[in-house]
C-alpha atoms as a PDB file:
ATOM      1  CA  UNK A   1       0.000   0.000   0.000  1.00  0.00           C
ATOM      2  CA  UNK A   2       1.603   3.165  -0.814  1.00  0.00           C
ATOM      3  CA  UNK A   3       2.066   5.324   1.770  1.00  0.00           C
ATOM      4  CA  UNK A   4      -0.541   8.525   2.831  1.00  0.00           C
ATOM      5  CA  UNK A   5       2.194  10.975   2.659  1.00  0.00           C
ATOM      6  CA  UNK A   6       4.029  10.047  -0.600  1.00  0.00           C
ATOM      7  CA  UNK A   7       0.809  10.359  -1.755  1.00  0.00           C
ATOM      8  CA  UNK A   8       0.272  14.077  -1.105  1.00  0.00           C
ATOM      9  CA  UNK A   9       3.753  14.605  -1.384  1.00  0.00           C
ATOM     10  CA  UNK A  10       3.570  13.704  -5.092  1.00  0.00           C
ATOM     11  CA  UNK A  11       0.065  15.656  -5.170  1.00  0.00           C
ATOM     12  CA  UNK A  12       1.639  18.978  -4.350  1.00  0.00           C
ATOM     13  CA  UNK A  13       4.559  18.383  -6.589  1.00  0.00           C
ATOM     14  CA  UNK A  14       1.850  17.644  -9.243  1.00  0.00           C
ATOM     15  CA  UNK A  15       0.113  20.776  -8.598  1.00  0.00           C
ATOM     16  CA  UNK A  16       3.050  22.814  -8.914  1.00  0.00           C
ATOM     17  CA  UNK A  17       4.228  21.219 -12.246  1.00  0.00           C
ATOM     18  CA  UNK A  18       0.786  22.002 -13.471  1.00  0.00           C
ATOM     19  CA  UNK A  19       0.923  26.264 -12.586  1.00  0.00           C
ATOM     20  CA  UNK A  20       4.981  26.250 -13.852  1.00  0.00           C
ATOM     21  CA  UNK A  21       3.617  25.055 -17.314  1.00  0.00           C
ATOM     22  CA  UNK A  22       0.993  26.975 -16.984  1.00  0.00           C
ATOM     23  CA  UNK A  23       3.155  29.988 -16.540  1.00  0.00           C
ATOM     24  CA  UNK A  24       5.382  29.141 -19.036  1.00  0.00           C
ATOM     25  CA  UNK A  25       2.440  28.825 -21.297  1.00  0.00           C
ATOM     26  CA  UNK A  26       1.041  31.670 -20.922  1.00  0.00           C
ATOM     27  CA  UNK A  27       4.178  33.730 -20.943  1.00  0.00           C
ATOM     28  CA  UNK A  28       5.497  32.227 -24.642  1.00  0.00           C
ATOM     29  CA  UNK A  29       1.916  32.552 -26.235  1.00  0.00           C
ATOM     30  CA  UNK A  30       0.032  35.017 -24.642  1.00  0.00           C
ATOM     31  CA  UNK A  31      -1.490  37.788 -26.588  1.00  0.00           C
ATOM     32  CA  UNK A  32      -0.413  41.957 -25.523  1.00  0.00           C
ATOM     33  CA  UNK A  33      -3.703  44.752 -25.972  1.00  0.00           C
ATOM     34  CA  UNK A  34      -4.318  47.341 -23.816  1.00  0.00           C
ATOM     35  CA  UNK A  35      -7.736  47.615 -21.512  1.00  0.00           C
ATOM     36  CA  UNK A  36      -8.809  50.204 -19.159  1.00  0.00           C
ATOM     37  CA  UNK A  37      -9.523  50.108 -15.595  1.00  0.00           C
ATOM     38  CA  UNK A  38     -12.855  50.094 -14.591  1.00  0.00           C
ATOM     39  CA  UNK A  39     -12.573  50.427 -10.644  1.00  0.00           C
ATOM     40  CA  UNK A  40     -10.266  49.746  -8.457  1.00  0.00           C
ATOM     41  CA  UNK A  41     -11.255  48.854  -5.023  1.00  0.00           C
ATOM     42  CA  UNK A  42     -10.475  47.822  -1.333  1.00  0.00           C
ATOM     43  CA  UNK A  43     -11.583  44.212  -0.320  1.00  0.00           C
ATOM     44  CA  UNK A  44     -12.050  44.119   3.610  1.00  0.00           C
ATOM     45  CA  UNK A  45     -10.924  40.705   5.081  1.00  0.00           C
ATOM     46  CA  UNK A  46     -11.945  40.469   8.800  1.00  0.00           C
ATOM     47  CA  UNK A  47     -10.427  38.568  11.373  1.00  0.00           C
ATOM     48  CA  UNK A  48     -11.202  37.921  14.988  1.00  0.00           C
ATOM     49  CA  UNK A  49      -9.649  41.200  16.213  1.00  0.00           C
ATOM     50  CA  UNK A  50      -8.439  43.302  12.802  1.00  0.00           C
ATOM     51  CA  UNK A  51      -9.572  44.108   9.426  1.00  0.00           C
ATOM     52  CA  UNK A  52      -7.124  43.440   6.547  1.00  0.00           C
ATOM     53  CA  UNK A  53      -7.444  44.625   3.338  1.00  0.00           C
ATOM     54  CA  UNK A  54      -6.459  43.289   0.117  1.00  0.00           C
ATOM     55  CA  UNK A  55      -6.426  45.450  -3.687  1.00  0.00           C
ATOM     56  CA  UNK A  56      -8.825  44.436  -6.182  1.00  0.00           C
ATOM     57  CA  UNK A  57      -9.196  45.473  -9.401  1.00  0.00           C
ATOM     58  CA  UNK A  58     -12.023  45.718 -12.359  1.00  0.00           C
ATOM     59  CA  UNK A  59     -10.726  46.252 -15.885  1.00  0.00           C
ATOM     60  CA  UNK A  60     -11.950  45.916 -19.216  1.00  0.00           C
ATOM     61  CA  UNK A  61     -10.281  44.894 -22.805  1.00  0.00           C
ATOM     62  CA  UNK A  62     -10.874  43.838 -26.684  1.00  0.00           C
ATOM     63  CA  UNK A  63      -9.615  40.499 -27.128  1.00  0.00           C
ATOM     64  CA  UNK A  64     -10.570  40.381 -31.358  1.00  0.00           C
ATOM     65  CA  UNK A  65     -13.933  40.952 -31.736  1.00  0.00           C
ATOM     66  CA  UNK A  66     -14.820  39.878 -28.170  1.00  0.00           C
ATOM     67  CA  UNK A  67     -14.478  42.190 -25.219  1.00  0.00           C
ATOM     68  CA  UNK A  68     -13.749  41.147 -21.503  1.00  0.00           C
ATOM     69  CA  UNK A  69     -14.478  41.997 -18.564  1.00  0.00           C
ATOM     70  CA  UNK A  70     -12.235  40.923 -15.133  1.00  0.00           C
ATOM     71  CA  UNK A  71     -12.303  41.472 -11.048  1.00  0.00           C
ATOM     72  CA  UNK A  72      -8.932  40.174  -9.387  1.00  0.00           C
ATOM     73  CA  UNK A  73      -7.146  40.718  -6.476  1.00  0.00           C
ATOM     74  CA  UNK A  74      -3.721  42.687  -7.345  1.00  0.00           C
ATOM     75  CA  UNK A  75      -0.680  43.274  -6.042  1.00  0.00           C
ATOM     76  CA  UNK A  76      -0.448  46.817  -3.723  1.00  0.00           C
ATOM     77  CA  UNK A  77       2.146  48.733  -6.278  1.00  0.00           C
ATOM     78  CA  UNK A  78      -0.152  47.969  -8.821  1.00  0.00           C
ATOM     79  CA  UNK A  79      -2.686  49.577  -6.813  1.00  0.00           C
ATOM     80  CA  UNK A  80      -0.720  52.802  -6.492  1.00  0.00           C
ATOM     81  CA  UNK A  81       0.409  52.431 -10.158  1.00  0.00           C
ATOM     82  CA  UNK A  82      -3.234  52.248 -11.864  1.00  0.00           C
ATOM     83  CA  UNK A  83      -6.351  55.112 -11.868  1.00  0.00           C
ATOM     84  CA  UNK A  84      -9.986  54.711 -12.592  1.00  0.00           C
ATOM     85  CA  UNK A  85     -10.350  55.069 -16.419  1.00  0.00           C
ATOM     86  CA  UNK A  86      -6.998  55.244 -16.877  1.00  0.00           C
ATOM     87  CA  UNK A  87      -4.974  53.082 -19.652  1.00  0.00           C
ATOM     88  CA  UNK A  88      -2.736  49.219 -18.434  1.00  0.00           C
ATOM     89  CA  UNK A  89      -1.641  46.672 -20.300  1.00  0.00           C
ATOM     90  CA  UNK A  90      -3.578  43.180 -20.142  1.00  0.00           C
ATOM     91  CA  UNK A  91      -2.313  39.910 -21.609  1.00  0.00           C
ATOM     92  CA  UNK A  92      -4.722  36.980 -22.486  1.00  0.00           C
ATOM     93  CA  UNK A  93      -3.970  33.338 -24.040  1.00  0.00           C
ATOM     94  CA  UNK A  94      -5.067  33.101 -27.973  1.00  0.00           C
ATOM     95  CA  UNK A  95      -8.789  31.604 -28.180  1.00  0.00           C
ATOM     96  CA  UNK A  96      -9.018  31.859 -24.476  1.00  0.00           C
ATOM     97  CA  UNK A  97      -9.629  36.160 -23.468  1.00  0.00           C
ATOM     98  CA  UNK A  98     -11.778  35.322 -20.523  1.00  0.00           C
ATOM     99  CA  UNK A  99      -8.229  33.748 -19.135  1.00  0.00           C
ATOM    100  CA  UNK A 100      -6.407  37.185 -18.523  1.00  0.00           C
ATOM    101  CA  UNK A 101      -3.616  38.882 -16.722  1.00  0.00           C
ATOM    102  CA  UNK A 102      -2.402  42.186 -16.070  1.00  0.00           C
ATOM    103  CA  UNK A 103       0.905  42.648 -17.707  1.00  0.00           C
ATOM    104  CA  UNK A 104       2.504  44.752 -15.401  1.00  0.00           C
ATOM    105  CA  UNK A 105       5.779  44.216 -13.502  1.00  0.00           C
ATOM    106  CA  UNK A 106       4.584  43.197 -10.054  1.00  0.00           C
ATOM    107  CA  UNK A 107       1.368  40.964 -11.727  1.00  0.00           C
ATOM    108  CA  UNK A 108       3.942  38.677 -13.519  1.00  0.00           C
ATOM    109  CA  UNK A 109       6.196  38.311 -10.892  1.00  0.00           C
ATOM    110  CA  UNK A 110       3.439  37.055  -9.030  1.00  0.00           C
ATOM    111  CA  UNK A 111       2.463  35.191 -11.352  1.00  0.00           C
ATOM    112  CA  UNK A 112       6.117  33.051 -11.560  1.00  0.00           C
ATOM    113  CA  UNK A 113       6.295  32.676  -7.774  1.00  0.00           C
ATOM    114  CA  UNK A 114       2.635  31.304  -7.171  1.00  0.00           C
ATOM    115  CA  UNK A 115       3.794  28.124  -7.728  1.00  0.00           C
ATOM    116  CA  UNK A 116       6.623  28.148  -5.083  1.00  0.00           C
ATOM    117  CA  UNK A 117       4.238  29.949  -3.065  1.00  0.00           C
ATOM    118  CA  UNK A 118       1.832  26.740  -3.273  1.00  0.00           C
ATOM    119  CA  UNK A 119       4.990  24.704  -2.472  1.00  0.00           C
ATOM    120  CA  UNK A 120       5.612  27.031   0.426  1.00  0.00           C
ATOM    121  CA  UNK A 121       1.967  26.869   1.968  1.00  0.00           C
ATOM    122  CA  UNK A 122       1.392  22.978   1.390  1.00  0.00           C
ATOM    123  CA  UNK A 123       4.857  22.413   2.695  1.00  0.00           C
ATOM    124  CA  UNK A 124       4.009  24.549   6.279  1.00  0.00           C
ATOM    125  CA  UNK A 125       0.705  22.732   6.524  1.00  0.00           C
ATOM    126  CA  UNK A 126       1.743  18.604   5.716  1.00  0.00           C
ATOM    127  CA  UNK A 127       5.361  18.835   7.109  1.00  0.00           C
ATOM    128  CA  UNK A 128       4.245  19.666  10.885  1.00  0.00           C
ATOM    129  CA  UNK A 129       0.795  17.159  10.240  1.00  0.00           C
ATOM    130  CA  UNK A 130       3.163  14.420   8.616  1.00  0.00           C
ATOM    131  CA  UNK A 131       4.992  14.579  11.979  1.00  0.00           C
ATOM    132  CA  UNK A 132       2.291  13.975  13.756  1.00  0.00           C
ATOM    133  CA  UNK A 133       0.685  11.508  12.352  1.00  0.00           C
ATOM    134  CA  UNK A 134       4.178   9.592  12.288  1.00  0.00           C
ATOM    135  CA  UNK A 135       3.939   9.952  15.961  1.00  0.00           C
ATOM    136  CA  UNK A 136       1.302   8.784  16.848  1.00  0.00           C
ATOM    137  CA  UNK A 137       2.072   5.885  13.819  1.00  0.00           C
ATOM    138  CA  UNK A 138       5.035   5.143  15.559  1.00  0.00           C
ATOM    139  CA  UNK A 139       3.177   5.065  19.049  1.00  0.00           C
ATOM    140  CA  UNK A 140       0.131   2.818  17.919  1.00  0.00           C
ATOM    141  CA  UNK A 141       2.942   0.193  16.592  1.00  0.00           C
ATOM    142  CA  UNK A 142       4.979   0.343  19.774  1.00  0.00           C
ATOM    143  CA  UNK A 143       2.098   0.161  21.932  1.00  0.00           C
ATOM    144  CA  UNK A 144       0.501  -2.818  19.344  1.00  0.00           C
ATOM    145  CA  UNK A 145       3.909  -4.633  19.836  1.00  0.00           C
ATOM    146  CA  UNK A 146       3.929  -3.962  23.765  1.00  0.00           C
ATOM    147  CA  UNK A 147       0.221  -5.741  24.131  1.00  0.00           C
ATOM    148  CA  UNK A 148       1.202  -8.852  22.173  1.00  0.00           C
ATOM    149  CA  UNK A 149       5.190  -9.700  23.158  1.00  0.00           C
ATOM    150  CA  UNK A 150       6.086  -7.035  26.111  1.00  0.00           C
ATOM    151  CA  UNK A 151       6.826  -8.401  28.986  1.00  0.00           C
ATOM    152  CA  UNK A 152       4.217  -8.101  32.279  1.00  0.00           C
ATOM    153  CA  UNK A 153       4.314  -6.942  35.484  1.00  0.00           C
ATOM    154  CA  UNK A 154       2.135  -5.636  38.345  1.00  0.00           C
ATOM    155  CA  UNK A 155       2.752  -2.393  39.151  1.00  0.00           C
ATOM    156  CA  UNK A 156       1.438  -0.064  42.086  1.00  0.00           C
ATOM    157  CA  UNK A 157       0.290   3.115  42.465  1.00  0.00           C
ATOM    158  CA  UNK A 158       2.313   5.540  44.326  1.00  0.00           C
ATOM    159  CA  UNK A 159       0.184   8.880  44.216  1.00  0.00           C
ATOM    160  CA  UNK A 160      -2.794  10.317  42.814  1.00  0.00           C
ATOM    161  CA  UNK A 161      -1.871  14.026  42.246  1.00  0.00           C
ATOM    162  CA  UNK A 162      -4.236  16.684  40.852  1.00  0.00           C
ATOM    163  CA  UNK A 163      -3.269  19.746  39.088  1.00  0.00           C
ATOM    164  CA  UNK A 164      -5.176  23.037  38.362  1.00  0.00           C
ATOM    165  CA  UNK A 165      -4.191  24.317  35.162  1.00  0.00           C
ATOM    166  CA  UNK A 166      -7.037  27.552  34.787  1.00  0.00           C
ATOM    167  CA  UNK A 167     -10.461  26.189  34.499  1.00  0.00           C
ATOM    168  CA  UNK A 168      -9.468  22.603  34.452  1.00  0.00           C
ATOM    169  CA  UNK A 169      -8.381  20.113  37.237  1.00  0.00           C
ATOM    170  CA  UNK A 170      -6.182  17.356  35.847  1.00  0.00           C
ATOM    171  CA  UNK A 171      -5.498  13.862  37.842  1.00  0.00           C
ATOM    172  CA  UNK A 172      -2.215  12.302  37.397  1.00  0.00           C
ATOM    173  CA  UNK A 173      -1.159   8.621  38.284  1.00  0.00           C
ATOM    174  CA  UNK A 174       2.666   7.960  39.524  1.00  0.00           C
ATOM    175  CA  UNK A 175       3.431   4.590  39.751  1.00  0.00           C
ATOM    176  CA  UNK A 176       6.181   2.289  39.880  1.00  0.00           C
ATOM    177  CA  UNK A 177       7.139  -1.304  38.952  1.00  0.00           C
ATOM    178  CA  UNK A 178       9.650  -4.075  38.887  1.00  0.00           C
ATOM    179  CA  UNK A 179      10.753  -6.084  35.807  1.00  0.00           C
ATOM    180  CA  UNK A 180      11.603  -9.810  35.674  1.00  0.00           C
ATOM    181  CA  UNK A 181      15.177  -8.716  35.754  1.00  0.00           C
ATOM    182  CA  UNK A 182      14.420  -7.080  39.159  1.00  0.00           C
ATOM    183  CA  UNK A 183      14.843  -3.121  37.928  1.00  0.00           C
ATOM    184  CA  UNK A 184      12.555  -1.006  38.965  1.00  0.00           C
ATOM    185  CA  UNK A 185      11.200   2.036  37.182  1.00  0.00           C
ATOM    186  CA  UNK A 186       8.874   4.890  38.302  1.00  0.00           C
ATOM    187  CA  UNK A 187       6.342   6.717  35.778  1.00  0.00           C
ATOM    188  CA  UNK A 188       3.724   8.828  35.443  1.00  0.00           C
ATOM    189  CA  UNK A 189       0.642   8.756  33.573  1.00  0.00           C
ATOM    190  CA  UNK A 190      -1.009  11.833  31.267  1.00  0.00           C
ATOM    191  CA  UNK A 191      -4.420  13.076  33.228  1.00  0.00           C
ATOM    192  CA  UNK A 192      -7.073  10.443  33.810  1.00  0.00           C
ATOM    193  CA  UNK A 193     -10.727  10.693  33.520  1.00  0.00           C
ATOM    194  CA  UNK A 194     -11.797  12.465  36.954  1.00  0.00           C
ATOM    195  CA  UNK A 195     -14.372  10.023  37.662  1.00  0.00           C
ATOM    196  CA  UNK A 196     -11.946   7.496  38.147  1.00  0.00           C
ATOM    197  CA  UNK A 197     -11.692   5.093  41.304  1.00  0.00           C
ATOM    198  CA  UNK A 198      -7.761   5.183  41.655  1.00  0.00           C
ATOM    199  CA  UNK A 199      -5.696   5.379  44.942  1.00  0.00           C
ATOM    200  CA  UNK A 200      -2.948   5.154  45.899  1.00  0.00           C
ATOM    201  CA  UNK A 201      -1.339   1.530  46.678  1.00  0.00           C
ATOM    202  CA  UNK A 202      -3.804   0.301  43.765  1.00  0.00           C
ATOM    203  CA  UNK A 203      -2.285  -2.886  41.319  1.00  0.00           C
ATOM    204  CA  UNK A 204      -2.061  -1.490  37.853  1.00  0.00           C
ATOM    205  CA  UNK A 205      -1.067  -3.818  35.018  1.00  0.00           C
ATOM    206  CA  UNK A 206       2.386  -2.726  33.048  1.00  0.00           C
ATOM    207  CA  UNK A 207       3.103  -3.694  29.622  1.00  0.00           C
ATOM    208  CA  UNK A 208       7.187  -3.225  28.617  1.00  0.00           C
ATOM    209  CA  UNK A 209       9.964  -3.839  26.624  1.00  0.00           C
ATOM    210  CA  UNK A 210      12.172  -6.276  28.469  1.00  0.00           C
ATOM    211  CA  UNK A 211      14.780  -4.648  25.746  1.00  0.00           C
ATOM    212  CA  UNK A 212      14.371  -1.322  27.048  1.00  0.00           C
ATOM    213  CA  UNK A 213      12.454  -1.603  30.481  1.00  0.00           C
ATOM    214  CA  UNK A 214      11.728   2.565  30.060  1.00  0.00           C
ATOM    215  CA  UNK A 215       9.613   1.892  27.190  1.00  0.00           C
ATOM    216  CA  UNK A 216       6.330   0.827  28.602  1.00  0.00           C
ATOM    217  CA  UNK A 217       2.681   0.819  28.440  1.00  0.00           C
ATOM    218  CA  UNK A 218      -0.110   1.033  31.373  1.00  0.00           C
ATOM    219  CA  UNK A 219      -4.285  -0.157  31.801  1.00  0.00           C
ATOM    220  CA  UNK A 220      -5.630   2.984  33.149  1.00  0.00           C
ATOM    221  CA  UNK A 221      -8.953   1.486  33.494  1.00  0.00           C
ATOM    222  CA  UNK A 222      -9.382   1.015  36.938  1.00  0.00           C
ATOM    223  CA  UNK A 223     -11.699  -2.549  37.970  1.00  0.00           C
ATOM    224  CA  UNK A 224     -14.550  -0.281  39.609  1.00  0.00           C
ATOM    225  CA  UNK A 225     -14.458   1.991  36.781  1.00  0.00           C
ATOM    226  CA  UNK A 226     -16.346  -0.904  34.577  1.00  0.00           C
ATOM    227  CA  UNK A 227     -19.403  -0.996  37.104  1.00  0.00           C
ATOM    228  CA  UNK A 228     -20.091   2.800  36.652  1.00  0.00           C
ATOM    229  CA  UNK A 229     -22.956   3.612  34.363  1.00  0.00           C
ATOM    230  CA  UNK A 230     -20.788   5.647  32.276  1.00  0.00           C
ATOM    231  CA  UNK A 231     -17.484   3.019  32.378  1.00  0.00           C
ATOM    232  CA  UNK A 232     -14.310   4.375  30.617  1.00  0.00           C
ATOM    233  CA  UNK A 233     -13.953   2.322  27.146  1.00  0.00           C
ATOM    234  CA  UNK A 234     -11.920  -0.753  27.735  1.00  0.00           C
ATOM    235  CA  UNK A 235      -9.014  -1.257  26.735  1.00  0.00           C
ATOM    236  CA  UNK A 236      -7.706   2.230  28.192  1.00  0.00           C
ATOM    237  CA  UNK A 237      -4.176   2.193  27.823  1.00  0.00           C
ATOM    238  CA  UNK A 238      -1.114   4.754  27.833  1.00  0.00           C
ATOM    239  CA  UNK A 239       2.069   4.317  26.232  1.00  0.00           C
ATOM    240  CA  UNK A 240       4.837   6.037  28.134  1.00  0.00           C
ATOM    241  CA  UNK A 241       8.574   5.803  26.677  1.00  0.00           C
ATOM    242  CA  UNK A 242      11.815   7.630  28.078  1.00  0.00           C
END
């Protein structure tokens, strides 16, 4: 099966090969006329505690005997550069005018770089996702592997500690345990459901790697937690690693 992220890896390098020949198209075949500029405008863009604001423009040209029209967001020299009524330069491919451009300075350099802008933006969105879906890949193996051949021991319960982190109050488990090779190893435990029955001196049940003792996963479902009418889903299980 190939993998999710080759896949969108080779999607985004797709998608950039397609706007480079795009580009390239449209720069060795596209047709020069002049239009006029129809309005140029503002857009407001409001976030959660500004308003941004992006150029737009409206122009008009004769492509042959047809005659387009055009709204697109534009680059803010361009802005400056261009007046209502006045005269700029639009470029358009041959049997396609409704597929237009601005042929001014700042429009074409945007133009070349939108692809490596793509590359940019997809790159900033899958690289930090990618690493964390291998994490938690890598987690859901070791903690699959752990279940089936790690070694087993009875732990105990050395605390129950709660935390108040603003509006929330997080429980904690420490614990510790012994391995057949008789070292023993303390750990703690990311916050529990609150409605569980743990105490201190409980059993818990420890999963590890008799290769690496430190590596090691725990059943936080407590017995009396199954006879509530709202029992935690069973299996419950944390893998820890150090």
């Amino acid at each position: 099966m190939t993998p999710c992220w080759l896949i969108v890896v080779l999607t985004i390098l797709a998608r950039v090969g397609v706007l480079m020949e795009e580009n390239h198209r449209f720069a060795t075949s596209a047709i020069h006329v002049q239009g006029t500029v129809v309005q140029k405008f503002l857009m407001p863009i409001r976030g959660r505690r500004s308003t941004s604001w992006v150029p737009g423009l409206v122009y008009t040209y004769t492509a042959g005997n047809l005659w387009g029209r055009c709204t697109t967001e534009i680059e803010p020299p361009t802005y400056w550069l261009v007046h209502n009524g006045g005269p700029v330069p639009v470029a358009y491919l041959p049997g396609q005018p409704k597929n237009s451009r601005l042929d001014l300075p700042w429009e074409n350099a945007a133009a070349h770089w939108a692809p490596i802008d793509d590359l940019i933006v997809a790159a900033l969105i899958f690289v930090p996702g990618a690493i964390v879906v291998a994490h938690f890949g890598r987690r859901n193996r070791i903690h699959t592997w752990l279940l089936a051949h790690g070694g087993r021991a009875w732990g105990e319960v050395t605390a129950v500690r709660t935390s108040h982190h603003r509006a929330a109050t997080r429980t904690y488990l420490t614990f510790r345990f012994t391995t057949a090779a008789g070292q023993t190893l303390t750990g703690r435990t990311s916050p529990v459901p609150a409605q569980s029955h743990w105490q201190t001196g409980d059993p818990i049940q420890v999963y590890y790697d008799p290769r690496r003792p430190r590596l090691f996963a725990v059943e936080l479902e407590h017995p009396l937690d199954a006879l509530d009418d709202e029992p935690l889903p069973a299996p419950f299980f944390q893998t820890i690693w150090a």
